[in-house]
C-alpha atoms as a PDB file:
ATOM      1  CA  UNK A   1     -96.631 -15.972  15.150  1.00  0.00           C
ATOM      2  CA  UNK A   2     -94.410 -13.116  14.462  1.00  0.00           C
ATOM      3  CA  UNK A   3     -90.445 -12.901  14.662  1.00  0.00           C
ATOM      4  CA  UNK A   4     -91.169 -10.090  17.219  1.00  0.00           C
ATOM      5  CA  UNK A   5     -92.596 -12.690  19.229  1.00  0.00           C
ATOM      6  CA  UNK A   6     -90.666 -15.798  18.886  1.00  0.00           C
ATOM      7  CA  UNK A   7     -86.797 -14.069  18.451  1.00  0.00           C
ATOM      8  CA  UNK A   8     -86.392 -12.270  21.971  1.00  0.00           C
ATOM      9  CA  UNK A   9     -88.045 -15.897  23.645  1.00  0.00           C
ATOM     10  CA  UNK A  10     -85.351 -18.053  21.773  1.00  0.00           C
ATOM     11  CA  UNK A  11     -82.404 -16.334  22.243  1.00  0.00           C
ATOM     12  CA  UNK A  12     -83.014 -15.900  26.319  1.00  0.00           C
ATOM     13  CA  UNK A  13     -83.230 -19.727  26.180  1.00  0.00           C
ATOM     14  CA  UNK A  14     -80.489 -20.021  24.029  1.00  0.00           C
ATOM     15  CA  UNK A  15     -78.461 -17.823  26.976  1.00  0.00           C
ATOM     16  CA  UNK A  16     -79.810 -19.717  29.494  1.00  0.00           C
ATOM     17  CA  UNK A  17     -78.633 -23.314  28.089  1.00  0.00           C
ATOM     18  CA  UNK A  18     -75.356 -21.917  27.493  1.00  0.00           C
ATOM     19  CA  UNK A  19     -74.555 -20.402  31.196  1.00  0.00           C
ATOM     20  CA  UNK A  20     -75.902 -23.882  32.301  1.00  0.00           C
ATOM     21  CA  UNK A  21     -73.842 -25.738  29.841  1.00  0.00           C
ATOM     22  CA  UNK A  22     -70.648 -23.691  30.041  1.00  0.00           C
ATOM     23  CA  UNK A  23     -70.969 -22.151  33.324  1.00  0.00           C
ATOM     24  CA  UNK A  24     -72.948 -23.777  35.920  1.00  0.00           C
ATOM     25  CA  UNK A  25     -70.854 -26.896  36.531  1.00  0.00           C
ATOM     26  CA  UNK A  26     -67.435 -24.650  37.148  1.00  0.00           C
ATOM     27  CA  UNK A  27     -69.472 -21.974  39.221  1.00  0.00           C
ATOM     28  CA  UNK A  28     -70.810 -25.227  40.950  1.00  0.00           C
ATOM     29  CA  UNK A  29     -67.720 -26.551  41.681  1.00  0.00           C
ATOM     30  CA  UNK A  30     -65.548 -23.765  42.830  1.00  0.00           C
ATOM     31  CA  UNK A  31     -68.666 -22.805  45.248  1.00  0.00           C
ATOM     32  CA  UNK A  32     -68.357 -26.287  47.140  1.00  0.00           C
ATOM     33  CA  UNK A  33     -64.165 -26.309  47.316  1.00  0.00           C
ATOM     34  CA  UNK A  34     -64.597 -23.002  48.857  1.00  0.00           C
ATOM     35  CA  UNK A  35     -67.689 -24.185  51.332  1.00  0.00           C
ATOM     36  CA  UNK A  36     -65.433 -27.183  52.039  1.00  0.00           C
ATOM     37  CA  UNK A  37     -62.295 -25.180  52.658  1.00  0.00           C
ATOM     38  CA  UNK A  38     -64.337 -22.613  54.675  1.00  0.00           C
ATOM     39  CA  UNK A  39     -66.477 -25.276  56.514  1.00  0.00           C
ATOM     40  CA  UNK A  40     -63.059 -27.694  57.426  1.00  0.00           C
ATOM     41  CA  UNK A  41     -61.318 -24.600  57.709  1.00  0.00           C
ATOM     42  CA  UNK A  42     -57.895 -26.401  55.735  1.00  0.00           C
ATOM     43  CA  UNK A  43     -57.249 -26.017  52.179  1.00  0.00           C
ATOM     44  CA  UNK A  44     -59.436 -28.642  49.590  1.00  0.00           C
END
């Protein structure tokens, strides 16, 4: 297989594990205090 092929396929995955790893649990998070504080309408 060529570089061509393989280098633009592993660095998307390599972006997409690291928003998941870094990102998604803090994104996560802040989305459900805010749902919560919206839904209960009093500060979480």
């Amino acid at each position: 297989m060529r570089k061509s092929y393989i280098l633009p396929r592993l660095i998307l995955l390599a972006m997409a594990w690291a928003f998941f790893y870094f990102a998604f649990d803090p994104i996560l998070k802040w989305g459900l205090i805010k749902g919560i504080e919206k839904g209960a309408k009093a500060k979480a």
